[in-house]
N, C-alpha and C. Protein backbone atom coordinates (compact mmCIF):
# COMPACT_ATOMS: atom_id res chain seq x y z
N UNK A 1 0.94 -18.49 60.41
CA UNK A 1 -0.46 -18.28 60.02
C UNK A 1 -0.76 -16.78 59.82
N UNK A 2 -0.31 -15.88 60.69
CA UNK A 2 -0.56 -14.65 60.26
C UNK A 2 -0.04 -13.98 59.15
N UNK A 3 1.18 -14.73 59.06
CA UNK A 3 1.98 -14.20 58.35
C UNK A 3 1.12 -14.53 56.66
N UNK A 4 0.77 -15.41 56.69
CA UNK A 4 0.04 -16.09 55.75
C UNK A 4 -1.18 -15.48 55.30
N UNK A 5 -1.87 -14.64 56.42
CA UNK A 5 -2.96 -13.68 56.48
C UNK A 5 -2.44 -12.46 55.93
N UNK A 6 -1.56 -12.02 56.13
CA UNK A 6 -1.10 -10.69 56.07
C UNK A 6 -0.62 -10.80 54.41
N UNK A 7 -0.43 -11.68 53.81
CA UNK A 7 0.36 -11.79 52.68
C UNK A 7 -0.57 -11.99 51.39
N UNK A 8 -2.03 -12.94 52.01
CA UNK A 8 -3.32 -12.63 51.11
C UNK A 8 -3.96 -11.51 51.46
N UNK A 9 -3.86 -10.66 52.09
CA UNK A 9 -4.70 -9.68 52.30
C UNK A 9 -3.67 -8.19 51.13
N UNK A 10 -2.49 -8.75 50.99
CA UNK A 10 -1.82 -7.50 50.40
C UNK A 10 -1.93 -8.40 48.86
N UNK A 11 -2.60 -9.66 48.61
CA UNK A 11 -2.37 -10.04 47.05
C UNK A 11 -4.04 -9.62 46.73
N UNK A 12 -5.22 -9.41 47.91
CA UNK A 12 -6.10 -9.19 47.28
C UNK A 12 -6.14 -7.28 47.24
N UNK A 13 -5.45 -6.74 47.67
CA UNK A 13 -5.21 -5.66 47.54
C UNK A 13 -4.73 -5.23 46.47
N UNK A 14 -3.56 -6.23 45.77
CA UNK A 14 -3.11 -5.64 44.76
C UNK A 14 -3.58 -6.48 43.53
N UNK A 15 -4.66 -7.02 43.45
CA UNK A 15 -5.39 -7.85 42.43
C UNK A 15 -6.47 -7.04 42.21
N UNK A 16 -7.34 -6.54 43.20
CA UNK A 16 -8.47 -5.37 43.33
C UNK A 16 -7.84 -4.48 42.56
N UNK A 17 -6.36 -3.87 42.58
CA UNK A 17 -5.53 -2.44 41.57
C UNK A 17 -5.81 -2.53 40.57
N UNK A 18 -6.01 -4.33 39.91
CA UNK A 18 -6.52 -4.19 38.47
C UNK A 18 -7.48 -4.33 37.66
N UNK A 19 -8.27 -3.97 38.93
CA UNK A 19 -10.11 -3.42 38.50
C UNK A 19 -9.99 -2.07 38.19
N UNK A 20 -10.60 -1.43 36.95
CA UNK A 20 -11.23 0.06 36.75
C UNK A 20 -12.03 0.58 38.05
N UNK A 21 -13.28 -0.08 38.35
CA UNK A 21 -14.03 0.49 39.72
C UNK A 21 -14.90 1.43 39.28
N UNK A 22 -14.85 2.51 39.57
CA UNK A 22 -15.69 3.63 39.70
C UNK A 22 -15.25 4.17 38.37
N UNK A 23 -15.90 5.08 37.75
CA UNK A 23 -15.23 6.19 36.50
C UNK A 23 -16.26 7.03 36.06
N UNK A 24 -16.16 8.32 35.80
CA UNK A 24 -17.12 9.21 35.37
C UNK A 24 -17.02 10.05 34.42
N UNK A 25 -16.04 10.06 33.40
CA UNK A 25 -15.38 10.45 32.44
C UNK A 25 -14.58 9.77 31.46
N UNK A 26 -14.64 10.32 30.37
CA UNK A 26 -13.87 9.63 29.21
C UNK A 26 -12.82 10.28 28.93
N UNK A 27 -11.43 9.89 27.84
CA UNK A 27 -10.53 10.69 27.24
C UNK A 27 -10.44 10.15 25.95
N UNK A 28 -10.43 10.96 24.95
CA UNK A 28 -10.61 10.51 23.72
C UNK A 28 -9.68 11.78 22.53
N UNK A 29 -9.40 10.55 21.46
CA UNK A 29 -8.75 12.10 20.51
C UNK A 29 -8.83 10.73 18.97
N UNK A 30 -8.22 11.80 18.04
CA UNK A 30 -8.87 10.82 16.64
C UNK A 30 -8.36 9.64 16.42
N UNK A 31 -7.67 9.12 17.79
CA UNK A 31 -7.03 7.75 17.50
C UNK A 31 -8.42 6.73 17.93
N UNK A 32 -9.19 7.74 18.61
CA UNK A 32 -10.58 6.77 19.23
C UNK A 32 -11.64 6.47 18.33
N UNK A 33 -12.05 5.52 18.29
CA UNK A 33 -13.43 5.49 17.61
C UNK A 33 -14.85 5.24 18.83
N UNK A 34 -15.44 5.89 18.63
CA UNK A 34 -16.59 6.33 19.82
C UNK A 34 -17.86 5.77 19.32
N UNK A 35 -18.33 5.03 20.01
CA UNK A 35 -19.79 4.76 19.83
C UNK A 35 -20.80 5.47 20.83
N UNK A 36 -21.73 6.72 20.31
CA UNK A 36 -21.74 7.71 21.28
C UNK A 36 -23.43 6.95 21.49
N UNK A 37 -23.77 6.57 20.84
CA UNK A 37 -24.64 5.68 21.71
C UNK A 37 -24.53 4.93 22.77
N UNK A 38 -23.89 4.13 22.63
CA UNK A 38 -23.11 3.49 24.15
C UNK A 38 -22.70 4.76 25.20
N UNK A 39 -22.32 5.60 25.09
CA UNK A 39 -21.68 6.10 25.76
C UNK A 39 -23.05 7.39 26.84
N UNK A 40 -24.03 7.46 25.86
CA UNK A 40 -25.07 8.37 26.23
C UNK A 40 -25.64 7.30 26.88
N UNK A 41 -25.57 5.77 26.88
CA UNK A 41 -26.50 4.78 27.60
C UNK A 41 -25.41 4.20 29.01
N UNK A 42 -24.09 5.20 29.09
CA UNK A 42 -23.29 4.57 29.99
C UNK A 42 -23.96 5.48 31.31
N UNK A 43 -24.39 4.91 32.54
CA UNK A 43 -24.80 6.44 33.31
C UNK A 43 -23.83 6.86 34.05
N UNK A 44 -22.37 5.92 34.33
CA UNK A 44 -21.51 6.30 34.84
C UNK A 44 -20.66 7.85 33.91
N UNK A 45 -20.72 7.64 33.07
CA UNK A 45 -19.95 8.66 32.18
C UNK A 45 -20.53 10.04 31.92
N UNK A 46 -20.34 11.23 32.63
CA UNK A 46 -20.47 12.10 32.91
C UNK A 46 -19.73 13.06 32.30
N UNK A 47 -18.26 13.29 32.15
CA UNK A 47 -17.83 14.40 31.13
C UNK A 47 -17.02 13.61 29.84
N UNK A 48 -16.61 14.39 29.33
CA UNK A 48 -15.59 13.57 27.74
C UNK A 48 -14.46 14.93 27.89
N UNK A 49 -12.82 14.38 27.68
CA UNK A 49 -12.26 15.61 27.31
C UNK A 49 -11.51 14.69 25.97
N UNK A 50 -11.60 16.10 25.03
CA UNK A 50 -10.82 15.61 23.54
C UNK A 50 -10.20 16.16 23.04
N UNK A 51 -8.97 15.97 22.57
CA UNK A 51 -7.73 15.97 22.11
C UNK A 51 -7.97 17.47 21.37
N UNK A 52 -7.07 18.50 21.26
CA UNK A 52 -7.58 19.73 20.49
C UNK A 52 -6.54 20.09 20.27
N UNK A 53 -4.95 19.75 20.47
CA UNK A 53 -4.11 20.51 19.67
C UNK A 53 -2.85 20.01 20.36
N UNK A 54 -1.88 20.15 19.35
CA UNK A 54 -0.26 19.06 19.72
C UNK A 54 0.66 20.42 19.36
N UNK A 55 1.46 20.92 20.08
CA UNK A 55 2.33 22.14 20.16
C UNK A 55 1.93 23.03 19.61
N UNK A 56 2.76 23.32 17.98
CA UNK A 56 2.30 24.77 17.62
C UNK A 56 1.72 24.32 16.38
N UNK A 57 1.61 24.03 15.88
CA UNK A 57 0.48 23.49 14.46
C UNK A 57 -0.40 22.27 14.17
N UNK A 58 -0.06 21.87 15.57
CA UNK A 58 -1.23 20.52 15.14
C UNK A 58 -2.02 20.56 15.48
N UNK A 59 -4.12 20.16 14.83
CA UNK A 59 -4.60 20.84 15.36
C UNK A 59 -5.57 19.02 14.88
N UNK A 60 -6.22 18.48 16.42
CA UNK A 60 -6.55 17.32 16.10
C UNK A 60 -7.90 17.32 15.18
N UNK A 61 -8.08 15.92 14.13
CA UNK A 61 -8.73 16.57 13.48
C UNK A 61 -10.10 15.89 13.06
N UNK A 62 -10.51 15.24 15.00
CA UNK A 62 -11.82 14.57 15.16
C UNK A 62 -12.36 15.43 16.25
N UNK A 63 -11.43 16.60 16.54
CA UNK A 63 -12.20 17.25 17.73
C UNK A 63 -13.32 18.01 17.54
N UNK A 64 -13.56 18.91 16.65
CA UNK A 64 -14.83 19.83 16.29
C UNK A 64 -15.97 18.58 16.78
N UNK A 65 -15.90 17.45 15.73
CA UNK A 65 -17.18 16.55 15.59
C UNK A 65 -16.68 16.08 16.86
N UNK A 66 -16.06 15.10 17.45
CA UNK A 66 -16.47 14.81 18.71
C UNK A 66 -17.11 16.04 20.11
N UNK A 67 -16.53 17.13 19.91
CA UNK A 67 -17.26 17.82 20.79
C UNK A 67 -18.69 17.62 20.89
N UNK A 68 -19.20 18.34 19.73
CA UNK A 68 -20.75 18.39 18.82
C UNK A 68 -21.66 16.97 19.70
N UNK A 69 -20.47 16.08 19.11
CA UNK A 69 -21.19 14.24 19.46
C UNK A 69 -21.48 14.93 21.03
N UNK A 70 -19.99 14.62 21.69
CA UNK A 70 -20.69 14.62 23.47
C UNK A 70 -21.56 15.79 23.77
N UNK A 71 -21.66 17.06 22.89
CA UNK A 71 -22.86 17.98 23.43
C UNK A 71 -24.02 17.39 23.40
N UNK A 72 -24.41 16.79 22.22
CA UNK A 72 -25.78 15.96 21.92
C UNK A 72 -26.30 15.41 22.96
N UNK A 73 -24.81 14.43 23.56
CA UNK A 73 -25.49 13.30 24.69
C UNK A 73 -25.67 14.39 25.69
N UNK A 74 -25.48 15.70 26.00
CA UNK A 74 -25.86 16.42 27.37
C UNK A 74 -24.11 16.00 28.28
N UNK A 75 -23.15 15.79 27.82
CA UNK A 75 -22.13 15.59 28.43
C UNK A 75 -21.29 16.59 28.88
N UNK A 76 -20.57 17.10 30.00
CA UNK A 76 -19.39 18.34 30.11
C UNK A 76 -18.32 17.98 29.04
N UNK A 77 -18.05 19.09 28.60
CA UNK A 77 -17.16 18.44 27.61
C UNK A 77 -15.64 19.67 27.51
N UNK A 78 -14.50 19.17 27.53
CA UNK A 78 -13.15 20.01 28.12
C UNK A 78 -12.37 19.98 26.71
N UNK A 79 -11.62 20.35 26.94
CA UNK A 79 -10.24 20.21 25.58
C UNK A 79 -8.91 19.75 26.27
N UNK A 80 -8.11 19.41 25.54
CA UNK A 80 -6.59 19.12 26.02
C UNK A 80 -5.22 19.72 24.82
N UNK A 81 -4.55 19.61 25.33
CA UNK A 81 -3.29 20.31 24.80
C UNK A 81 -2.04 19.57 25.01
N UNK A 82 -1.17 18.64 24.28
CA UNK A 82 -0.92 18.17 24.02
C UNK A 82 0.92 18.92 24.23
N UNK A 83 1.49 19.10 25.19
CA UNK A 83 2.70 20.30 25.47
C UNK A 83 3.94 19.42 24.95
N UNK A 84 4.17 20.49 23.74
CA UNK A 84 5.90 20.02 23.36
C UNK A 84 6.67 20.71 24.18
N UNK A 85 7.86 19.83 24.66
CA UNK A 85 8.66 20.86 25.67
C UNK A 85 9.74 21.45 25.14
N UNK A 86 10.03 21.33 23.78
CA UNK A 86 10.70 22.40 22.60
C UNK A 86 10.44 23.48 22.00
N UNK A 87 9.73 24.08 22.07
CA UNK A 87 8.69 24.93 21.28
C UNK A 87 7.80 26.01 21.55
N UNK A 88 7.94 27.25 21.77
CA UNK A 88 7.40 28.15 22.20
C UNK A 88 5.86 28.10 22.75
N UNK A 89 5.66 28.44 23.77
CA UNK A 89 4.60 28.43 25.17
C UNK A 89 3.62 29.33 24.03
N UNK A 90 4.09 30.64 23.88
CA UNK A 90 3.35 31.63 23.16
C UNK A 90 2.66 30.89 21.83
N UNK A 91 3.47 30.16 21.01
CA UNK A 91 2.90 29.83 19.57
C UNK A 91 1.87 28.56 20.17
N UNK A 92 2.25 27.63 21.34
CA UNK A 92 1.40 26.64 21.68
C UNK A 92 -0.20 26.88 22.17
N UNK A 93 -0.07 28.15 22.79
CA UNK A 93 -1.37 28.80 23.23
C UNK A 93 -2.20 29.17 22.57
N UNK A 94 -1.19 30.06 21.46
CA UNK A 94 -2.46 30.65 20.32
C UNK A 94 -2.95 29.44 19.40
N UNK A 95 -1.87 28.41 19.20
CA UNK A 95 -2.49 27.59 18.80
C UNK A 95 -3.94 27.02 18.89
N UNK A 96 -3.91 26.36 21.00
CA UNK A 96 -5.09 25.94 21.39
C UNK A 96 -6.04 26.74 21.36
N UNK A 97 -5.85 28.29 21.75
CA UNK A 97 -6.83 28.93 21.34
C UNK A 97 -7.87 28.79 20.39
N UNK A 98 -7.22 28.97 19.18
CA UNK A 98 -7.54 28.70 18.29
C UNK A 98 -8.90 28.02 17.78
N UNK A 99 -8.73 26.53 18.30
CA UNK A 99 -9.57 25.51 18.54
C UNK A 99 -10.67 25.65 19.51
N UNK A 100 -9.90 26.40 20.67
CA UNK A 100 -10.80 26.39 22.04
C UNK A 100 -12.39 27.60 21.58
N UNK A 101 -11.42 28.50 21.27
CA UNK A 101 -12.56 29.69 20.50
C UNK A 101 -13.76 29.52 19.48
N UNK A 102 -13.75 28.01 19.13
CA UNK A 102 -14.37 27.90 18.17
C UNK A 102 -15.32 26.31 18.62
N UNK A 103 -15.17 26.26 19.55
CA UNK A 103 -15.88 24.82 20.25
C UNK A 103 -16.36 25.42 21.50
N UNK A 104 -15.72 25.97 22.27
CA UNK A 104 -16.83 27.07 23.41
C UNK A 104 -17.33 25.92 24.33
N UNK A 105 -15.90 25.54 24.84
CA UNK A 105 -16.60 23.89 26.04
C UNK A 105 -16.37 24.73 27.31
N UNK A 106 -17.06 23.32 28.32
CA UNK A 106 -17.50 24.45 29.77
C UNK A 106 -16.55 23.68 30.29
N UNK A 107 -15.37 22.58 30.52
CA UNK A 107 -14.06 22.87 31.25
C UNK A 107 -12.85 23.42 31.35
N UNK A 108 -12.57 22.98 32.12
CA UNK A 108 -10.83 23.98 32.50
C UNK A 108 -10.37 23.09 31.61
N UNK A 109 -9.14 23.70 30.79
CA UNK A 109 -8.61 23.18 29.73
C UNK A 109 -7.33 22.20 30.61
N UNK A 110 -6.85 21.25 29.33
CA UNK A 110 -6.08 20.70 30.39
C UNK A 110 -4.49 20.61 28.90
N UNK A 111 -3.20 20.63 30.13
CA UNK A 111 -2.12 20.65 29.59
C UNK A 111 -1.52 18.71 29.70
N UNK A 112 -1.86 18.14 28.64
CA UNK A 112 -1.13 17.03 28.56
C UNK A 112 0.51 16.92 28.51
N UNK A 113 0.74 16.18 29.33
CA UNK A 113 2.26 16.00 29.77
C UNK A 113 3.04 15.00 29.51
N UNK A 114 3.44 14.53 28.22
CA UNK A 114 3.71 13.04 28.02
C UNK A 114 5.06 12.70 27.50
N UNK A 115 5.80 11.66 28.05
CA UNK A 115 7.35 11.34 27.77
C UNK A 115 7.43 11.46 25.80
N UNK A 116 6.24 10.76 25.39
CA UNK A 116 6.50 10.45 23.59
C UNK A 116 6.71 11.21 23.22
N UNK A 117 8.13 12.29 22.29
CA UNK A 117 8.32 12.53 21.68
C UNK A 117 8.94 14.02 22.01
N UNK A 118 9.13 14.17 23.75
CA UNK A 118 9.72 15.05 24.37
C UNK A 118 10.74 15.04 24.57
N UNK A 119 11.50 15.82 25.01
CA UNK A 119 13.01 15.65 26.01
C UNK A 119 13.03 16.50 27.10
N UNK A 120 13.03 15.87 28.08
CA UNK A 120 13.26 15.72 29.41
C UNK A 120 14.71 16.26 30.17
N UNK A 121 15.81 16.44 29.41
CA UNK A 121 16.62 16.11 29.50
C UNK A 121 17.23 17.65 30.49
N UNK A 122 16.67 18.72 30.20
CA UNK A 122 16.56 20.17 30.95
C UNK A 122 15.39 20.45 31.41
N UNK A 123 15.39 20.16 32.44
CA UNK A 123 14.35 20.29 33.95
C UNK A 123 14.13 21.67 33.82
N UNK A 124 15.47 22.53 33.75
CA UNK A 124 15.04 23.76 33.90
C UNK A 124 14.38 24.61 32.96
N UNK A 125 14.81 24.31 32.18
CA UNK A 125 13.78 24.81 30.49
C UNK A 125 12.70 24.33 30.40
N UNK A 126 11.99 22.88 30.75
CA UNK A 126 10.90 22.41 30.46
C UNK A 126 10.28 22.95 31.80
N UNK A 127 10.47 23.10 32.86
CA UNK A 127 9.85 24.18 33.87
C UNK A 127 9.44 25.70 33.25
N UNK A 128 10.49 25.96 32.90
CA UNK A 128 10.30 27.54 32.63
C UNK A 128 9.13 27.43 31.36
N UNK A 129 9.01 26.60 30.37
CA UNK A 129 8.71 26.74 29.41
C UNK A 129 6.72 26.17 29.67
N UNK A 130 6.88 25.16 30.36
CA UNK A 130 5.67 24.80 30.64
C UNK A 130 4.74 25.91 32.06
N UNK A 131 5.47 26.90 32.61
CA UNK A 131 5.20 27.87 33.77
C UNK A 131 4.85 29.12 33.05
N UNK A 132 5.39 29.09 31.77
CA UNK A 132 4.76 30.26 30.74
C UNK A 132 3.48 29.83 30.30
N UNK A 133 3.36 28.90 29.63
CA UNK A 133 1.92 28.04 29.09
C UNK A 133 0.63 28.29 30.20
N UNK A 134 1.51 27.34 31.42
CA UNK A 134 0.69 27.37 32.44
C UNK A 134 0.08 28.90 32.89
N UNK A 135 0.98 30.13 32.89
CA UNK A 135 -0.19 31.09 33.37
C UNK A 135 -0.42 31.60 31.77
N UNK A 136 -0.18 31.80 30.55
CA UNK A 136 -1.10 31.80 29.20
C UNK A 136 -2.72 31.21 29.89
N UNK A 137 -3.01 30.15 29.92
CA UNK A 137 -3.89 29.43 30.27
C UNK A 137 -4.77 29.97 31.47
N UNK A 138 -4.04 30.28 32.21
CA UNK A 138 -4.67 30.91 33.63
C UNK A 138 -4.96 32.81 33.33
N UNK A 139 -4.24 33.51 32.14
CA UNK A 139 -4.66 34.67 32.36
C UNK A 139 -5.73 34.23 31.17
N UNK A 140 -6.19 33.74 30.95
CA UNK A 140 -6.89 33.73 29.63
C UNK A 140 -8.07 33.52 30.02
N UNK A 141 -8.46 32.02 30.50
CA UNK A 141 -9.74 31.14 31.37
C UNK A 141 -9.93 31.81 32.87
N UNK A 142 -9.18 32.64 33.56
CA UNK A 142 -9.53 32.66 34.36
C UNK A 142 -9.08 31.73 35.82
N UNK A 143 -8.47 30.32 35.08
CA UNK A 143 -8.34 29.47 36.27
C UNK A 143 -6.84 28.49 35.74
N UNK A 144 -6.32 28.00 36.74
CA UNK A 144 -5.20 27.03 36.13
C UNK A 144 -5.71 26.01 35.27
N UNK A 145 -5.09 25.56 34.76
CA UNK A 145 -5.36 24.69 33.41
C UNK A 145 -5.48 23.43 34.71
N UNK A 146 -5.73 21.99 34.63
CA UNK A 146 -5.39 20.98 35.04
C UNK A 146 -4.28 20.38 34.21
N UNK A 147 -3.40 19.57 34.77
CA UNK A 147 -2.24 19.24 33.86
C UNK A 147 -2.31 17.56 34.51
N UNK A 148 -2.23 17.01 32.92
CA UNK A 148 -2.23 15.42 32.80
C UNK A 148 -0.74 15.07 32.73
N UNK A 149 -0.40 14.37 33.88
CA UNK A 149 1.05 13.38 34.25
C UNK A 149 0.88 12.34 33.59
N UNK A 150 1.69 11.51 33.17
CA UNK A 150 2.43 10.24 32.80
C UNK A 150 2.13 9.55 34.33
N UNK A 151 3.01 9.88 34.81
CA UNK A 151 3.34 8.89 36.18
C UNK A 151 3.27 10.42 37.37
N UNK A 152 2.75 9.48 38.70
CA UNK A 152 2.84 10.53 39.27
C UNK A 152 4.30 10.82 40.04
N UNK A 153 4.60 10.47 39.96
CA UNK A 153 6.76 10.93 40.00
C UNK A 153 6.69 12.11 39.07
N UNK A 154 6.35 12.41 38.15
CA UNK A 154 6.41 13.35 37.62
C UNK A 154 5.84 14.65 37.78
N UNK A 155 5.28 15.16 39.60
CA UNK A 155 5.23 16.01 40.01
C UNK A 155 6.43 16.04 41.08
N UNK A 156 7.41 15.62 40.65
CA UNK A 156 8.22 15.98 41.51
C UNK A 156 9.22 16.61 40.96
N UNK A 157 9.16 16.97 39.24
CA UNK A 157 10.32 17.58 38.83
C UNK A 157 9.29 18.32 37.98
N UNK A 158 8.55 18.67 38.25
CA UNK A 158 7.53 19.80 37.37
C UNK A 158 6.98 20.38 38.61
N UNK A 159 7.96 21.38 39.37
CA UNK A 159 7.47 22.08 40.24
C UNK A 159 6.54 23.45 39.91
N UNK A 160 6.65 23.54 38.43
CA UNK A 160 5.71 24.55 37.90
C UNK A 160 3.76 24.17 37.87
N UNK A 161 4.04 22.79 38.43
CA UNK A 161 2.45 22.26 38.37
C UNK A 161 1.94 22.75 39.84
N UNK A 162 2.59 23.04 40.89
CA UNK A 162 1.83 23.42 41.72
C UNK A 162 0.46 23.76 42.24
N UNK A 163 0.28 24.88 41.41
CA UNK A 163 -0.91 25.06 41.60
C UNK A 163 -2.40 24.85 40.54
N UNK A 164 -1.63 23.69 39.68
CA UNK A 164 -2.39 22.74 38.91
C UNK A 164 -3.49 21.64 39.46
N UNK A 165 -4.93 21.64 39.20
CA UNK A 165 -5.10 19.82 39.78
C UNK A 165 -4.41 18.97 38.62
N UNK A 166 -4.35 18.14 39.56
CA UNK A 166 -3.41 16.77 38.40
C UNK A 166 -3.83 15.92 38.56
N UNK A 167 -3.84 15.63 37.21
CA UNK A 167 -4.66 14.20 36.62
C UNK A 167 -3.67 13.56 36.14
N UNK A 168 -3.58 11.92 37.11
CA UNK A 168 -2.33 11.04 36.75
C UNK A 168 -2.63 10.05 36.22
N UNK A 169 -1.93 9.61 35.33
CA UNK A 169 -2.22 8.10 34.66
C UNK A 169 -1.81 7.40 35.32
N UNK A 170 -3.00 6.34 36.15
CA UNK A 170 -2.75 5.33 37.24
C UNK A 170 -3.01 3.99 36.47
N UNK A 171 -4.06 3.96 35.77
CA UNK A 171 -4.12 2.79 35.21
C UNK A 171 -4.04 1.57 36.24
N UNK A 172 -3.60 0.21 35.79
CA UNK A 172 -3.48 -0.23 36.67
C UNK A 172 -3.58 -0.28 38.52
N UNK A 173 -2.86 0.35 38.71
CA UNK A 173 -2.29 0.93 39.95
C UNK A 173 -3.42 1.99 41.05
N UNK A 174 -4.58 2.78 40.45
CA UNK A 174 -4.90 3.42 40.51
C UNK A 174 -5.12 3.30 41.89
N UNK A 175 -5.65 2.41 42.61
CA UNK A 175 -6.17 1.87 43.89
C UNK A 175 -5.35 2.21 44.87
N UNK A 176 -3.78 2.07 44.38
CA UNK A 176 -2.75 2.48 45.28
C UNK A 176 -2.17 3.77 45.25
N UNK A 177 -2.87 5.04 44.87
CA UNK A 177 -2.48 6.00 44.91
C UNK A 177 -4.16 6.91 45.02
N UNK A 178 -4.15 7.07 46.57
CA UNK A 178 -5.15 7.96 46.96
C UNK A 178 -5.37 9.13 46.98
N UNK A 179 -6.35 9.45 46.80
CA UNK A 179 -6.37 11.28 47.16
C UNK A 179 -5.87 12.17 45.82
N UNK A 180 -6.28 11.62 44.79
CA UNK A 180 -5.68 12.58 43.36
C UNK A 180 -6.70 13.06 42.84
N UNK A 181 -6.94 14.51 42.53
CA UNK A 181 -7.87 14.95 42.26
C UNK A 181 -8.88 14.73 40.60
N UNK A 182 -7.55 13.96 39.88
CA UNK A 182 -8.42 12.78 38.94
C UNK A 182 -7.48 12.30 38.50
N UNK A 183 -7.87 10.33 38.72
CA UNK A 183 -7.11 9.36 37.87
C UNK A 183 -7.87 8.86 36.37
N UNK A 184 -6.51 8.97 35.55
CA UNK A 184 -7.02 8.08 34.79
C UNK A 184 -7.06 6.14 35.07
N UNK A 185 -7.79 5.70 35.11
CA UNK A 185 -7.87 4.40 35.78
C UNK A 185 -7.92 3.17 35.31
N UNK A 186 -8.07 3.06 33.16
CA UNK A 186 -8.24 1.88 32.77
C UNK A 186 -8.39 2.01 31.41
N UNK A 187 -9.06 1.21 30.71
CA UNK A 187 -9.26 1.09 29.00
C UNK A 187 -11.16 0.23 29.98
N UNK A 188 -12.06 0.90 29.13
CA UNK A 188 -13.43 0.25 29.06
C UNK A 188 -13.77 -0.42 28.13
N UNK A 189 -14.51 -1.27 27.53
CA UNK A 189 -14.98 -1.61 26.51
C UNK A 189 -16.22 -0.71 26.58
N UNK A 190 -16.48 0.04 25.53
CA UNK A 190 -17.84 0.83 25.64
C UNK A 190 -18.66 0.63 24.76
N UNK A 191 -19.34 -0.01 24.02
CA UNK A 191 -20.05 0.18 22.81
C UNK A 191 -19.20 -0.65 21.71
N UNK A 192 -17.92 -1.76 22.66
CA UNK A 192 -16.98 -2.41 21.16
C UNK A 192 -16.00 -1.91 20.82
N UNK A 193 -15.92 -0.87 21.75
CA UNK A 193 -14.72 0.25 21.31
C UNK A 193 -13.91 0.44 22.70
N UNK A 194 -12.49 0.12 23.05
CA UNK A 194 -11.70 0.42 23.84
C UNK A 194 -11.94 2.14 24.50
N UNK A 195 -11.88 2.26 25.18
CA UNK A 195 -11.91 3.76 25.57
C UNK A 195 -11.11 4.09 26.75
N UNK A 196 -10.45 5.03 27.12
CA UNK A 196 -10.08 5.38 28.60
C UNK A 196 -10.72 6.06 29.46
N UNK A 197 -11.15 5.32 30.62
CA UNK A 197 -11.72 6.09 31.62
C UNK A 197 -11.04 6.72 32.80
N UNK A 198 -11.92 7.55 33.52
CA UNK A 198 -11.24 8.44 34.35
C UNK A 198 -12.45 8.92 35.50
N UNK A 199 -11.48 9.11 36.22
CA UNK A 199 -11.99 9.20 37.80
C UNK A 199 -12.21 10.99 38.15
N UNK A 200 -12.89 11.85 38.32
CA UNK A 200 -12.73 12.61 39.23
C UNK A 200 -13.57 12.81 40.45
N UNK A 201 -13.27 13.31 41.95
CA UNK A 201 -13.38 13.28 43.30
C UNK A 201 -14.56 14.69 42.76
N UNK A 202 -14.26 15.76 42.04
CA UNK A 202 -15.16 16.70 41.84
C UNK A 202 -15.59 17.48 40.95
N UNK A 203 -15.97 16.98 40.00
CA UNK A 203 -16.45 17.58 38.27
C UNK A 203 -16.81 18.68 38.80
N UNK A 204 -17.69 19.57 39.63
CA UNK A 204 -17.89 21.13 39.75
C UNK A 204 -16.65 21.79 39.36
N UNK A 205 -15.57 21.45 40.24
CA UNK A 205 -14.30 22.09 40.32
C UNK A 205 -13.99 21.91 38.64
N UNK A 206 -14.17 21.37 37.86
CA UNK A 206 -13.44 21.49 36.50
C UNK A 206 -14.18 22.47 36.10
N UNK A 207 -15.37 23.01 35.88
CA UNK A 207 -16.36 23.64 35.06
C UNK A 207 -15.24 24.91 35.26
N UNK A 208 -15.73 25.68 33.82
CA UNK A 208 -15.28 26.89 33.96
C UNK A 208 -16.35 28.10 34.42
């Protein structure tokens, strides 16, 4: 019988993992389509960060107008950066710059970290290479960038994130991994439109 207790209490535990729950932020880039009405009538949703630039020449190309959109609604609104781990730190920065200089948002910028279309394969180069970016970013703003994980295993071989907050894609799972200073936690329906939401413990701390 206990045993029996003990075994629904860990299936409603891990059935609860695949609730969203709480969320106070969006992530969005021109693969999204946004209904910013919905989103100004969501009261949970509090900042938006959007897609602003993929290594050294790509430069996304719904970000200007989505900024604009979430200023309207009164939203915090951040940028992201999109890190090739081939490709010069220096040309990736001036890149985001670029973008960042010309949209003038009030968060800490953030370094996206994602398996698609990287190689992994030298730990030590993609350290060194992402630890250059990382202080680019920090002598520039003033503060460490936040850096977006894949999985959170993947602060265990990006010892250059240290003194990063990290934002992990929990998705699912999110419930079972406590204490992260922001998860991403789900897909919403917002307005008809899929969206990803996201968790943070302390939006002050992002502002720049």
């Amino acid at each position: 019988m206990r045993k029996l207790f003990l075994l629904s209490c860990i299936a409603v535990i891990y059935l609860c993992s695949f609730t969203t729950g709480d969320y106070n932020g969006i992530d969005i880039s021109h693969h999204n389509r946004v209904n910013w009405k919905a989103v100004a009538e969501n009261s949970n949703i509090q900042f938006c960060y959007i897609k602003a630039t993929e290594g050294t020449n790509t430069k996304d190309p719904k970000c200007k107008e989505y900024v604009q959109a979430a200023r309207q609604i009164r939203l915090h609104v951040g940028l992201y950066h999109y890190f090739r781990t081939d490709v010069s730190a220096q040309k990736q920065f001036l890149n985001f710059k670029q973008v960042f200089d010309a949209t003038h948002t009030d968060m800490i910028p953030v370094i996206d970290i994602e398996d698609k279309g990287n190689d992994f394969s030298n730990m030590e180069q993609v350290n060194q290479n992402l630890s250059e970016l990382i202080d680019l970013f920090h002598h520039e703003y003033g503060k460490y960038p936040v850096v977006y994980l894949g999985s959170w295993n993947a602060t265990k071989t990006l010892s250059c994130t240290c003194k990063c907050f990290k934002w992990v894609r929990c998705l699912a799972f999110y419930n079972l991994i406590p204490n992260l200073f922001m998860k991403q936690i789900g897909i919403e329906d917002i307005g008809g439109n899929h969206t990803d939401v996201n968790y943070c413990k302390d939006i002050q701390q992002l502002m720049l």
